[in-house]
C-alpha atoms as a PDB file:
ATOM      1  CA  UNK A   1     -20.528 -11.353  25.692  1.00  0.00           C
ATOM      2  CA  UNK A   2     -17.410  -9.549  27.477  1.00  0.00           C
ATOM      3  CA  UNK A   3     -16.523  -7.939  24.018  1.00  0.00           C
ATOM      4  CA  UNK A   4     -20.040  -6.770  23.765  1.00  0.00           C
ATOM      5  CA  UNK A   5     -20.308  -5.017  26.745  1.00  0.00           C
ATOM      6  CA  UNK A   6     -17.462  -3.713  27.748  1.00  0.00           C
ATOM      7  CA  UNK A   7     -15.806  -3.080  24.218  1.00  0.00           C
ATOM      8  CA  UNK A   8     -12.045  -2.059  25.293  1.00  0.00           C
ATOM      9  CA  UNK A   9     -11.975  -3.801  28.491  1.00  0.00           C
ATOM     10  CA  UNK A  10     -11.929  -7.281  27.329  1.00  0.00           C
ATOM     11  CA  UNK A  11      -8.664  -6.883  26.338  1.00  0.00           C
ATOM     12  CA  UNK A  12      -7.385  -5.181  29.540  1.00  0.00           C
ATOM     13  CA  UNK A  13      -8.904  -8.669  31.360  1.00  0.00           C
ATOM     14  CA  UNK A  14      -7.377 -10.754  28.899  1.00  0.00           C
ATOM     15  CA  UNK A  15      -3.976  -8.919  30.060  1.00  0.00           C
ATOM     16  CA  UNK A  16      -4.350  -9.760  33.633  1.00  0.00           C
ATOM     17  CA  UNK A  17      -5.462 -13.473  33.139  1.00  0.00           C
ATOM     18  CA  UNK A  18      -3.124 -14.126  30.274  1.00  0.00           C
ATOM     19  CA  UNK A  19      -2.097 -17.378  32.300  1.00  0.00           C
ATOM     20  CA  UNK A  20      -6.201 -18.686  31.962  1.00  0.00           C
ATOM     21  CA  UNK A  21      -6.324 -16.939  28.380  1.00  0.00           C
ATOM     22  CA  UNK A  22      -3.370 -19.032  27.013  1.00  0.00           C
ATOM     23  CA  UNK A  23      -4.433 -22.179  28.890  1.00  0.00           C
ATOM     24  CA  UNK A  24      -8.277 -21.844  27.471  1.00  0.00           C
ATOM     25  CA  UNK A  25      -7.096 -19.856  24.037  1.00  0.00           C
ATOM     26  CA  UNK A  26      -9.513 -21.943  21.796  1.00  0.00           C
ATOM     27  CA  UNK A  27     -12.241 -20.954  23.891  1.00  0.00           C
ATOM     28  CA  UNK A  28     -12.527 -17.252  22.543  1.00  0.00           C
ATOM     29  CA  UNK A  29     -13.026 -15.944  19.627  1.00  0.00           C
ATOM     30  CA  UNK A  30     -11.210 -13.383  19.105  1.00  0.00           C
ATOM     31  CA  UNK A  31     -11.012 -11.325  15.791  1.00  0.00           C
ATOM     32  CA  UNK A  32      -7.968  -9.665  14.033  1.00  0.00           C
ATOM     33  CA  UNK A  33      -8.321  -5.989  15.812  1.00  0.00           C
ATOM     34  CA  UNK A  34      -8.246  -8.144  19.389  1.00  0.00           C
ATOM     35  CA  UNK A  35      -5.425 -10.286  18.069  1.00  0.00           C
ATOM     36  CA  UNK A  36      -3.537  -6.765  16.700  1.00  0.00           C
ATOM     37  CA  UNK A  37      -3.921  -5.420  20.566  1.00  0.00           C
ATOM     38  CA  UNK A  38      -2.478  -8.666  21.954  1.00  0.00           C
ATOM     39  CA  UNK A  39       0.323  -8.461  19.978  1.00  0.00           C
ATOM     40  CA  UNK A  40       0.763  -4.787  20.544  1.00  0.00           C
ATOM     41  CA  UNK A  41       0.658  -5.478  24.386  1.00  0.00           C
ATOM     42  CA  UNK A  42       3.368  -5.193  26.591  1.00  0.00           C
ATOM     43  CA  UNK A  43       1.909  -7.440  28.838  1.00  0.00           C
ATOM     44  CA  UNK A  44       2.829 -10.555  26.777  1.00  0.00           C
ATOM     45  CA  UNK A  45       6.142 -11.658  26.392  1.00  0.00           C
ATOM     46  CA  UNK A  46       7.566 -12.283  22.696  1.00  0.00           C
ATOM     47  CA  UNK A  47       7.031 -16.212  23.121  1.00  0.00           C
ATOM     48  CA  UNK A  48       3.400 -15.831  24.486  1.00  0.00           C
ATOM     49  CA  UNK A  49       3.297 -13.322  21.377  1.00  0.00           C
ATOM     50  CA  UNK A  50       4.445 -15.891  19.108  1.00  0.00           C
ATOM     51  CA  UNK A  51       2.583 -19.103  20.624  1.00  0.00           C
ATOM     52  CA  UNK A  52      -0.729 -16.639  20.342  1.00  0.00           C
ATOM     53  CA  UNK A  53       0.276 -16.197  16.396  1.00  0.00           C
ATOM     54  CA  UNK A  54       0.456 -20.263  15.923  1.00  0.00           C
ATOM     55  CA  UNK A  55      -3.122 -21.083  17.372  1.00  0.00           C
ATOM     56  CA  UNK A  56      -4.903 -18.018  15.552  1.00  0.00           C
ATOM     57  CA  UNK A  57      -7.005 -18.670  12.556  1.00  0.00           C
ATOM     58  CA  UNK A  58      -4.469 -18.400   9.555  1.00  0.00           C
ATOM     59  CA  UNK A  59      -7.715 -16.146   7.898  1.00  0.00           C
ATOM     60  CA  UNK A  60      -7.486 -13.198  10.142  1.00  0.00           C
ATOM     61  CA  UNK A  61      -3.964 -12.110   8.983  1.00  0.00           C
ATOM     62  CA  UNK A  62      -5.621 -11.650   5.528  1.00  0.00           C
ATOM     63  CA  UNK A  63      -8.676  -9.535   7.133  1.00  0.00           C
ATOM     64  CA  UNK A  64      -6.155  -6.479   8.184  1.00  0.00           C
ATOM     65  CA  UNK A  65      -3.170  -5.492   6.759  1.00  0.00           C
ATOM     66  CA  UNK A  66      -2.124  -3.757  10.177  1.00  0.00           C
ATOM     67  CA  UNK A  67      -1.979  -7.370  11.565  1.00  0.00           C
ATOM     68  CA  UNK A  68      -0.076  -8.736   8.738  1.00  0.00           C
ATOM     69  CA  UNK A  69       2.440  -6.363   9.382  1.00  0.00           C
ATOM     70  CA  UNK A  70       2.955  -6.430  12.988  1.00  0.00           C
ATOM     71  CA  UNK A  71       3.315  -9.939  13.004  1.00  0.00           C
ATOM     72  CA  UNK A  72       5.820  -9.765  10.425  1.00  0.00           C
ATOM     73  CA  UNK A  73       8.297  -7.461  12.170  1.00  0.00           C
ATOM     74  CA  UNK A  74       7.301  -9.125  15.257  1.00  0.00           C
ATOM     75  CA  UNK A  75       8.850 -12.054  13.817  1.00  0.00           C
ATOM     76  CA  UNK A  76      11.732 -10.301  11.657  1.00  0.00           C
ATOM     77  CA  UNK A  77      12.875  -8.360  14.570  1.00  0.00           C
ATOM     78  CA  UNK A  78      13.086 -11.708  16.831  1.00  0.00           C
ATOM     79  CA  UNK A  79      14.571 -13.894  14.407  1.00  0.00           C
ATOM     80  CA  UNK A  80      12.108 -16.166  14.491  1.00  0.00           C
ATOM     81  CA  UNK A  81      11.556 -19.358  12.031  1.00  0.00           C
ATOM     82  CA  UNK A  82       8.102 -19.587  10.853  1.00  0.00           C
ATOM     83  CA  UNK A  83       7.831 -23.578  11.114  1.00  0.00           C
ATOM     84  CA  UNK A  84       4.334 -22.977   9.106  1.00  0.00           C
ATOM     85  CA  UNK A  85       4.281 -22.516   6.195  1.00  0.00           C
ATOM     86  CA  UNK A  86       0.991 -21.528   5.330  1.00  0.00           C
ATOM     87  CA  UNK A  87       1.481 -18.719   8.177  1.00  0.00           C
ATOM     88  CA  UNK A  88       4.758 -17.850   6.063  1.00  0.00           C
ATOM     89  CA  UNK A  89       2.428 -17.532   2.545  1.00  0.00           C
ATOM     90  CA  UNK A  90      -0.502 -15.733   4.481  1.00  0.00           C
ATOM     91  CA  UNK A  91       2.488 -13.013   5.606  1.00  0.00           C
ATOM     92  CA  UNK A  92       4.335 -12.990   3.142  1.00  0.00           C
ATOM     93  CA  UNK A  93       1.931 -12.864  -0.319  1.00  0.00           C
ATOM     94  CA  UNK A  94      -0.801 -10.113  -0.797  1.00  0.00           C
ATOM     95  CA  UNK A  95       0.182  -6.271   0.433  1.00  0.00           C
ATOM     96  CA  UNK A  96       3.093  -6.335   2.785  1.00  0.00           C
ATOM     97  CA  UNK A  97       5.215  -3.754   3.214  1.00  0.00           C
ATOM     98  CA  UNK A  98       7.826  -6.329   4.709  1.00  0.00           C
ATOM     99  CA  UNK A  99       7.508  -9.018   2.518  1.00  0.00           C
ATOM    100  CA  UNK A 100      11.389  -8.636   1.259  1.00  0.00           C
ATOM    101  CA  UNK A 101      12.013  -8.201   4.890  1.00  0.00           C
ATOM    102  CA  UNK A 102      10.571 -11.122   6.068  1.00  0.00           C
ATOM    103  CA  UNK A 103      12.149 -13.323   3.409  1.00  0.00           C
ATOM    104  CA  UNK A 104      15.701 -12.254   4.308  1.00  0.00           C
ATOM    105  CA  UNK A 105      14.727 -13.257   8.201  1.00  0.00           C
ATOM    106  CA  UNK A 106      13.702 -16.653   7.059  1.00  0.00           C
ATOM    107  CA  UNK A 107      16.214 -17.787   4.109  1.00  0.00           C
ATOM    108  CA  UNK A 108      18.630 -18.942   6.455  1.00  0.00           C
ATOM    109  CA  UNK A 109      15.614 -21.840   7.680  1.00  0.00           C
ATOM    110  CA  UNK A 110      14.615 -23.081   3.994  1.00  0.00           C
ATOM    111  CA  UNK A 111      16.164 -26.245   2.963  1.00  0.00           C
ATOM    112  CA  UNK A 112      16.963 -26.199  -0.325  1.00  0.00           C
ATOM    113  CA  UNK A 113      17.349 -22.833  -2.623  1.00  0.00           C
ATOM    114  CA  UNK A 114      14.557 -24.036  -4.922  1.00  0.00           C
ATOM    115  CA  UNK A 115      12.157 -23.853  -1.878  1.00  0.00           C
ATOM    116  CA  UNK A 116      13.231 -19.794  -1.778  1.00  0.00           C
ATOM    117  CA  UNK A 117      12.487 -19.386  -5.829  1.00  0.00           C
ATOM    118  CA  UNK A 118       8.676 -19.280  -5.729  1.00  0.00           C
ATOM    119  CA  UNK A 119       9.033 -15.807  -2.779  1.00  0.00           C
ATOM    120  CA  UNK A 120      11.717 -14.463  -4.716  1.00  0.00           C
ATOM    121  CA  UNK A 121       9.384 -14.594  -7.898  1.00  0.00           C
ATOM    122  CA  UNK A 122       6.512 -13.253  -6.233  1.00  0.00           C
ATOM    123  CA  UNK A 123       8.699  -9.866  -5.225  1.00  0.00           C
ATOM    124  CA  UNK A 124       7.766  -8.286  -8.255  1.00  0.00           C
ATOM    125  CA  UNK A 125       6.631  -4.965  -7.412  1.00  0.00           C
ATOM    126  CA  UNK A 126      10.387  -4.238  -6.498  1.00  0.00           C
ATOM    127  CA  UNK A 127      12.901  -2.904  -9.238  1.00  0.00           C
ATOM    128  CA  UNK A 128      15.235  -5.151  -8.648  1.00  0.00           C
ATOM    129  CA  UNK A 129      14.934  -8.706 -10.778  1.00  0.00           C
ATOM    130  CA  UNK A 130      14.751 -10.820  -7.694  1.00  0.00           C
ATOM    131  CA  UNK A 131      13.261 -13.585  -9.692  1.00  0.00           C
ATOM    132  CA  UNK A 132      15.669 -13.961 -11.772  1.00  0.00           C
ATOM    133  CA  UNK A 133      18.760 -14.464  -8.681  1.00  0.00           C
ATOM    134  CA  UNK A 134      18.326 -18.636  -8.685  1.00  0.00           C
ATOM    135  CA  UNK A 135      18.270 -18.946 -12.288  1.00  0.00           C
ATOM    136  CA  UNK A 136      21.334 -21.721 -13.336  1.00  0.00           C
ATOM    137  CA  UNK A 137      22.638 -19.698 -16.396  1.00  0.00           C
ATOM    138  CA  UNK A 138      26.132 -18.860 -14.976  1.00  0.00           C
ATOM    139  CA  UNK A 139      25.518 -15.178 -16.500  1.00  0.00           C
ATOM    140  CA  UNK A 140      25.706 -12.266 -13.945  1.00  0.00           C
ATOM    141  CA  UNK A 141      23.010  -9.791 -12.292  1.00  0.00           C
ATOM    142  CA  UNK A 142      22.923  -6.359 -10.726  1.00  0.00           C
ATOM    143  CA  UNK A 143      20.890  -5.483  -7.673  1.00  0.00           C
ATOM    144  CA  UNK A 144      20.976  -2.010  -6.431  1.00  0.00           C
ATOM    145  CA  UNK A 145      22.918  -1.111  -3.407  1.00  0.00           C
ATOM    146  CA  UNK A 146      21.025  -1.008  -0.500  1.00  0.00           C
ATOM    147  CA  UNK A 147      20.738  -2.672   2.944  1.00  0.00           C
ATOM    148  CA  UNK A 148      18.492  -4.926   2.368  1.00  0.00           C
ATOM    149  CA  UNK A 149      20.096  -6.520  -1.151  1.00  0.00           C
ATOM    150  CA  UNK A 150      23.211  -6.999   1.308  1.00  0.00           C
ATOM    151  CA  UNK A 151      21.795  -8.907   3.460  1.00  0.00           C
ATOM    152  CA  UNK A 152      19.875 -11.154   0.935  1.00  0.00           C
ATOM    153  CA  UNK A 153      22.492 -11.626  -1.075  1.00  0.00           C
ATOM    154  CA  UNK A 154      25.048 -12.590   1.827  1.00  0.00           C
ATOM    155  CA  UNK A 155      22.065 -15.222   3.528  1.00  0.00           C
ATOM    156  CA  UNK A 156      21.729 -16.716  -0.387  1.00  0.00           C
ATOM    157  CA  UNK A 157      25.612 -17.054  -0.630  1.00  0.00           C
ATOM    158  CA  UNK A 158      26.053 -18.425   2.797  1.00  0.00           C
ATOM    159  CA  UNK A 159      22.883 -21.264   1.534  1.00  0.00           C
ATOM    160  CA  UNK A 160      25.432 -21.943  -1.786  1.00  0.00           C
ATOM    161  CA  UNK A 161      22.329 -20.955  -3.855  1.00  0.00           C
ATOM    162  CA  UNK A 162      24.419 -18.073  -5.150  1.00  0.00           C
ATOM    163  CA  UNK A 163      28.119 -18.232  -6.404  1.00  0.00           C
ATOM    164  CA  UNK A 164      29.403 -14.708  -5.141  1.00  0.00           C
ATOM    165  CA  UNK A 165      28.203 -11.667  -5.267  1.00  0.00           C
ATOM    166  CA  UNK A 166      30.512  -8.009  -4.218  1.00  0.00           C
ATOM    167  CA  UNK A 167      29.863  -4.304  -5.032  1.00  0.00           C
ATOM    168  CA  UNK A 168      30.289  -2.801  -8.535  1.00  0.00           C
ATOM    169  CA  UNK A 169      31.825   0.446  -8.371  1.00  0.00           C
ATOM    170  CA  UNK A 170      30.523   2.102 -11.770  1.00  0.00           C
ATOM    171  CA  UNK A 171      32.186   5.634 -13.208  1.00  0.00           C
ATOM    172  CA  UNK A 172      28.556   6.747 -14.386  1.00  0.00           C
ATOM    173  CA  UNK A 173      25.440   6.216 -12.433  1.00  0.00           C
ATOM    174  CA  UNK A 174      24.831   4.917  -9.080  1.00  0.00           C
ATOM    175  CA  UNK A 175      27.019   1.702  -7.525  1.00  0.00           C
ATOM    176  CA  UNK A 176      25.419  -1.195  -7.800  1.00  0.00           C
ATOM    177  CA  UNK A 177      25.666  -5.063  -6.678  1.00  0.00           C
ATOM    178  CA  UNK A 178      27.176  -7.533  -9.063  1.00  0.00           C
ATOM    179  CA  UNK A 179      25.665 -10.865  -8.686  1.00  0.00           C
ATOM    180  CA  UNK A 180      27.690 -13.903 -10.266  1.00  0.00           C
ATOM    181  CA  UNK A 181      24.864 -17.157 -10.642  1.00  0.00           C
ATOM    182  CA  UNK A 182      25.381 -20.642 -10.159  1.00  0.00           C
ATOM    183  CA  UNK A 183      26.246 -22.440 -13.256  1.00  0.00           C
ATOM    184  CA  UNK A 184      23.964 -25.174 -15.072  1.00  0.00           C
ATOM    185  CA  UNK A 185      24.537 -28.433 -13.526  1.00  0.00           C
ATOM    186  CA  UNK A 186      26.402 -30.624 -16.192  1.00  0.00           C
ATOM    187  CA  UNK A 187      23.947 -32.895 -18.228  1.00  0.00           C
ATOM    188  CA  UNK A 188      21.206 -30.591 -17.213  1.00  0.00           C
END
């Protein structure tokens, strides 16, 4: 009834009772716009931010792409393990402009490499052949050279899912990174 009547103030209250909103959070319903603004506030710390993020419904982050994205920096930009995983598929799959990002933030919290295959097969609206970095065939693969391929690439190596990886200074063409796979396990 708040929302309804005064459209931009609810918000504004829900800043300077943030104690009561957090305490009585299942109580509102709140839709992805408010959620958005409560993220965007400066009012709430980064851990109110993020314990706001674990009670929403999962279903809102797939009604606006604005969302999806803040809450994935939010959490790239903190370091911040996504214990949920269905939180982790709802930001990471569908249109994400951070989706690579947001992978590299949370390799270093999967437990095995083969839980990191199925993301690194769905990033394939990049040029790189991401889903093809885990594969056991001993044979090498180039990435380009960029930031971001760094920092995957060192994360994977540090996780032994990778054997090495280092830059490939070519005479023609652009440098790129040379990527040496794990070998197939004998017997396998």
């Amino acid at each position: 009834a708040l929302k309804e009547s005064f459209p931009p103030k609810h918000i504004t209250l829900i800043e300077n009772k943030k104690d009561e909103f957090l305490e009585k959070f299942n109580d509102f319903k709140l839709d992805s716009d408010d959620i958005l603004k409560i993220v965007k506030s400066s009012k709430f710390t980064i851990e109110e931010k993020f314990v706001i993020i674990n009670k929403i419904d999962l279903s809102l982050i797939d009604t606006s792409k604005n969302l999806k994205e803040k809450v994935s920096k939010l959490y790239i930009d903190n370091t911040k393990n996504i214990e949920n995983m269905d939180l982790l598929d709802k930001l990471f799959y569908g249109d994400n402009k951070y989706n690579l990002e947001l992978l590299i933030s949370q390799v270093d919290y999967f437990k095995e490499c083969n839980d990191i295959k199925p993301y690194l097969d769905a990033l394939n609206g990049y040029d790189d052949p991401y889903n093809e970095l885990l594969d056991r065939n001993g044979s090498k693969l180039y990435l380009a050279d960029n930031t971001q391929n760094r920092l995957l690439l060192e994360k994977l190596k540090s996780k032994d899912c990778i054997s090495s990886w280092r830059k490939n200074k070519k005479t023609l063409g652009e440098d790129n990174l040379k990527v040496e796979r794990k070998r197939p396990k004998k017997g396998a």
